[in-house]
Protein backbone atom coordinates (compact mmCIF):
# COMPACT_ATOMS: atom_id res chain seq x y z
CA UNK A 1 -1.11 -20.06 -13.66
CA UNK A 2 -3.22 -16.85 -14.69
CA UNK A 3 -1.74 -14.27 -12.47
CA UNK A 4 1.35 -12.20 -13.16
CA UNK A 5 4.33 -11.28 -10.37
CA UNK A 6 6.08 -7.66 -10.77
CA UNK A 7 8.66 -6.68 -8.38
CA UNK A 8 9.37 -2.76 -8.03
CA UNK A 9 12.49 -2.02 -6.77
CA UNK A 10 13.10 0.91 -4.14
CA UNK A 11 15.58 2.70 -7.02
CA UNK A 12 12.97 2.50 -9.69
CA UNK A 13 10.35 4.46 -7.55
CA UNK A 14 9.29 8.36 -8.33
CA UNK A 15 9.89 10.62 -5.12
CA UNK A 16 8.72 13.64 -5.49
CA UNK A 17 8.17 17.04 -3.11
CA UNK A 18 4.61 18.51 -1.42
CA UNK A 19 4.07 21.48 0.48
CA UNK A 20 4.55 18.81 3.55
CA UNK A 21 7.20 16.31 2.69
CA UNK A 22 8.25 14.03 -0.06
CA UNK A 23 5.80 11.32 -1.34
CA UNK A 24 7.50 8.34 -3.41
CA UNK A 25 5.04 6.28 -6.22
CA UNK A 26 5.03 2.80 -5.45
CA UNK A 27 2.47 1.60 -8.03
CA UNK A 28 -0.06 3.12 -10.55
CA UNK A 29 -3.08 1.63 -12.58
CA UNK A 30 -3.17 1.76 -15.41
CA UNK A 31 0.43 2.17 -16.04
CA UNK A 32 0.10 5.08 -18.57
CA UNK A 33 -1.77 7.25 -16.23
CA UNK A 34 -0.77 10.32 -14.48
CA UNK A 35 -1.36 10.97 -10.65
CA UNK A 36 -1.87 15.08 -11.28
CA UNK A 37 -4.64 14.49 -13.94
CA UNK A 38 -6.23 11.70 -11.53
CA UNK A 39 -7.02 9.61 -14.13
CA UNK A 40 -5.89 6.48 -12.09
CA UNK A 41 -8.28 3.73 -11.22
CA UNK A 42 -5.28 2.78 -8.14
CA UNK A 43 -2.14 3.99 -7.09
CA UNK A 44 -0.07 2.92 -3.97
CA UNK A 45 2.46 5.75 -2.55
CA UNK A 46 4.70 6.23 0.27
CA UNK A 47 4.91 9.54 2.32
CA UNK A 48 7.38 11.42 4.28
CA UNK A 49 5.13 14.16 6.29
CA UNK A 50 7.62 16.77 7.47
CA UNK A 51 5.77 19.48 8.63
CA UNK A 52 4.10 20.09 12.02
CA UNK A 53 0.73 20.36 10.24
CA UNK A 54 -0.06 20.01 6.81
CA UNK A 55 -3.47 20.31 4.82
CA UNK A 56 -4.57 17.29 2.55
CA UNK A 57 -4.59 18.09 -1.39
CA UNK A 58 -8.56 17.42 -2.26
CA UNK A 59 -8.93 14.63 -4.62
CA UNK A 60 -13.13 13.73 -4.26
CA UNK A 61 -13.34 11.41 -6.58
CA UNK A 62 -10.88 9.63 -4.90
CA UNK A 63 -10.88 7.02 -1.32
CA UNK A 64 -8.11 6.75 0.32
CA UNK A 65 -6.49 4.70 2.88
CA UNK A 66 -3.52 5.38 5.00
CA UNK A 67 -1.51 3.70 7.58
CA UNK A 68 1.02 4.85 9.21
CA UNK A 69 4.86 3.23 9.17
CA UNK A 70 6.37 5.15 11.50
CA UNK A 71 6.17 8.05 13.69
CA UNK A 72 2.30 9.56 14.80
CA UNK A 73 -0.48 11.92 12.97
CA UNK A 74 -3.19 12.92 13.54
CA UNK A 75 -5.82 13.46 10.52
CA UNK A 76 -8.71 15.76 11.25
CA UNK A 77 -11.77 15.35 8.71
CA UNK A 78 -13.82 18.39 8.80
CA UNK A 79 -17.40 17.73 9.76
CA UNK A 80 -16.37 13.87 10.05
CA UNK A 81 -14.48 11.65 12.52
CA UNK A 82 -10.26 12.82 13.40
CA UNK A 83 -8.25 9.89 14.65
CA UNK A 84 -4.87 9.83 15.80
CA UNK A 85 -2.56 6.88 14.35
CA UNK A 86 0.59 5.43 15.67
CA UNK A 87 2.48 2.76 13.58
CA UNK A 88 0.74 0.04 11.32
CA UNK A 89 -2.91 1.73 12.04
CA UNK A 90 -4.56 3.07 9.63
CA UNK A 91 -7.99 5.32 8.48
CA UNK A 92 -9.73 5.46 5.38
CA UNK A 93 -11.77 8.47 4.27
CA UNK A 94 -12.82 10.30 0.99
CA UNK A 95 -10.47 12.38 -0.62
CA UNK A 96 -12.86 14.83 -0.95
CA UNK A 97 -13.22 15.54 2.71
CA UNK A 98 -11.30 18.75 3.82
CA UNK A 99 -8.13 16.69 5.84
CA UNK A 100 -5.41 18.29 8.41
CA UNK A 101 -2.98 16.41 9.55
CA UNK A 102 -0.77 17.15 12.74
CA UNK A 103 2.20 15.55 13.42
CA UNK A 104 5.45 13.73 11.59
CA UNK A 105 5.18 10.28 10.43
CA UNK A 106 6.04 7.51 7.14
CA UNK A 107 2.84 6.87 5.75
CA UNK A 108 1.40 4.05 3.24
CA UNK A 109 -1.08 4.97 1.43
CA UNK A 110 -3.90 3.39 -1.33
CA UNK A 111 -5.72 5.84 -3.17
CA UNK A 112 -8.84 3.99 -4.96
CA UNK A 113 -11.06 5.71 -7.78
CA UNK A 114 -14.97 4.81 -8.35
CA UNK A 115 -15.25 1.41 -8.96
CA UNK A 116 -12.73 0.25 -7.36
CA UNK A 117 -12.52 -1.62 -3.98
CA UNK A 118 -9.43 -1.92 -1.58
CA UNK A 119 -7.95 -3.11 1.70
CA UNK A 120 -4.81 -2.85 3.71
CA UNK A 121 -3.33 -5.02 6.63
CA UNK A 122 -0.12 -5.18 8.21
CA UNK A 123 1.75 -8.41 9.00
CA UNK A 124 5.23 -9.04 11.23
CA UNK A 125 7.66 -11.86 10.24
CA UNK A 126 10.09 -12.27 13.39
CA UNK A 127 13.82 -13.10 13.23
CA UNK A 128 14.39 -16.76 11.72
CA UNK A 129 10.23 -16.50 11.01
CA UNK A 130 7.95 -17.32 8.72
CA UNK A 131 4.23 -16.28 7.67
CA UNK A 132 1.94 -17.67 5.40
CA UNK A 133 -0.78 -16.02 3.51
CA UNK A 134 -2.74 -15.65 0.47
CA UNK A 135 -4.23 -14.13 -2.80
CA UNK A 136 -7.48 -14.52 -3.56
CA UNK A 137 -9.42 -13.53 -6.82
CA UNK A 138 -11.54 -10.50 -7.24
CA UNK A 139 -14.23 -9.49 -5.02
CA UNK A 140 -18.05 -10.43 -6.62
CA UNK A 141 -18.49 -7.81 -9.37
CA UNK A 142 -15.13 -7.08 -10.10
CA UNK A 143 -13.05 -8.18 -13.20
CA UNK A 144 -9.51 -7.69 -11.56
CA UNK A 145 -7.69 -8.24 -8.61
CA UNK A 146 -4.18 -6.44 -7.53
CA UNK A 147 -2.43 -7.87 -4.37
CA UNK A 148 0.43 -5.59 -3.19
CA UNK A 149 2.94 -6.89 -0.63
CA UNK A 150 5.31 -3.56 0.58
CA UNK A 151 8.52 -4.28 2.98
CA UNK A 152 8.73 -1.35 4.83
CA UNK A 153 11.35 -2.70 7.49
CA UNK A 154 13.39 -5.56 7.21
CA UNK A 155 14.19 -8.36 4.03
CA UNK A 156 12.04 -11.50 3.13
CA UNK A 157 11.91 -14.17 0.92
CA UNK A 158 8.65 -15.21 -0.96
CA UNK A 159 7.19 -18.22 -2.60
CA UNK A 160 4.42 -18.34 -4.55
CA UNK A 161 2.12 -21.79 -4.61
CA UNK A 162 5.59 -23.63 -3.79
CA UNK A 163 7.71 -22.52 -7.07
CA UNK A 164 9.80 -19.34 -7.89
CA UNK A 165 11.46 -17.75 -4.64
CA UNK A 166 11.28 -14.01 -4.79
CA UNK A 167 13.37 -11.30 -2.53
CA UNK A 168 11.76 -7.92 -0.76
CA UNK A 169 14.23 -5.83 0.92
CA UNK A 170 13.13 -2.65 2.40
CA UNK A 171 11.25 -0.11 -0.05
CA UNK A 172 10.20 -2.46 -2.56
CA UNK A 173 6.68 -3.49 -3.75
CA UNK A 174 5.75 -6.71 -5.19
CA UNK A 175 2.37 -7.01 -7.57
CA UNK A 176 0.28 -10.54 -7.67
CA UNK A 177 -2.01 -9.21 -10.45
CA UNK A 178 -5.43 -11.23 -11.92
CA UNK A 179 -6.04 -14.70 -10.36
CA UNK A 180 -9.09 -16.60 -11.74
CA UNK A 181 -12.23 -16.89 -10.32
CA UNK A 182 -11.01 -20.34 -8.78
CA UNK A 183 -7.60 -19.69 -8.46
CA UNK A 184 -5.57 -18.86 -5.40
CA UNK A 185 -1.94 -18.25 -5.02
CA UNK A 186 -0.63 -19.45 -1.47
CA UNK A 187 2.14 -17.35 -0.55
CA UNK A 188 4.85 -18.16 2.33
CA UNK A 189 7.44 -14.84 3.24
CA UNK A 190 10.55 -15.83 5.50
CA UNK A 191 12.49 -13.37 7.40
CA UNK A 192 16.24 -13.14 6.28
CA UNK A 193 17.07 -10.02 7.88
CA UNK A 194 18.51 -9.61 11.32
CA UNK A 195 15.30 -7.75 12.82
CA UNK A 196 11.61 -8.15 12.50
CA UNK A 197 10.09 -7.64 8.75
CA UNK A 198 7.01 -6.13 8.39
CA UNK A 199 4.96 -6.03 5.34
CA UNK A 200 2.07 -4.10 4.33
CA UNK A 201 -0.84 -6.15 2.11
CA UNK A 202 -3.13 -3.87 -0.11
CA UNK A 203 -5.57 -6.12 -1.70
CA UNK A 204 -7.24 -4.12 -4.54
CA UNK A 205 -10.24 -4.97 -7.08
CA UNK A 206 -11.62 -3.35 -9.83
């Protein structure tokens, strides 16, 4: 086995205040960097947008990819596209595009630097359910891979490839870091909750 499992608890994560709401670190690569000097190569984050309208801090060297968990916005990208997003859809645009958003809404985001490549998708596990997925290695050209696996709503059990059982309840984040170029890692979530789980995938190279 040549990949490594972290589990980040909701109580271990950073929340901190914007000018529009509170946004909580999830994740950041490498672990010694620091989000305000953008020296990151990835970092996954959870928003709270409470404001009516709120301008987007300008990060250039920076993509970014955001989808919403619950509530509506509406992101306008000056001199680009503006898209309005309801739960578990999502829009990816450059961090140094000037970025408005209206309305109040939970957000997920994945903020990428140059030379790095990323994804999200949503999944729903229903009562009594189960969902099977997997891990794959890094994308041609990259050296790492990162798969992050975020339970917004609900609690789930995981299993990796068949072995250790792992539990998500709602807030944390678990990391499936660095498979080998012919390596996989099949991964099965159940829903133990008493309502529908969802879980938010960010697959990450670099």
């Amino acid at each position: 086995m040549a990949y490594s499992v972290e589990i980040i608890r909701k109580d271990e994560q950073s929340t901190s205040t914007w000018s529009g709401g509170t946004t909580t670190q999830l994740a950041i690569y490498p672990k010694t960097s620091d989000y305000k000097a953008r020296n990151f190569m990835w970092r996954l984050s959870s928003a709270r947008v409470d404001a009516d309208e709120s301008t987007f801090t300008s990060m250039p060297e920076i993509w970014r990819h955001i989808m919403i968990i619950d509530g509506e916005m509406r992101l306008l990208h000056e001199g680009h596209h503006s898209v309005l997003l309801r739960p578990f859809e999502q829009d990816s645009f450059s961090g140094g595009w000037a970025t408005k958003s209206i309305g109040r809404a939970r957000d997920f985001n994945l903020m990428l630097g140059q030379g790095c490549k990323g994804e999200l998708e949503a999944m729903f596990i229903g009562k009594e359910m189960k969902m099977e997925t997997a891990a794959r290695p890094a994308a041609i050209d990259f050296a790492n891979r990162t798969d992050g696996f975020y339970c917004p709503t609900g609690s789930i059990n995981v299993v990796i490839n068949e072995g250790k059982t792992y539990i998500l309840n709602e807030g944390d984040l678990m990391l499936l870091n660095s498979l080998q170029a012919d390596e996989r890692a099949d991964i099965t979530f159940r829903n133990i909750g008493q309502k529908t789980a969802a879980i938010i995938k960010a697959g990450i190279s670099y």
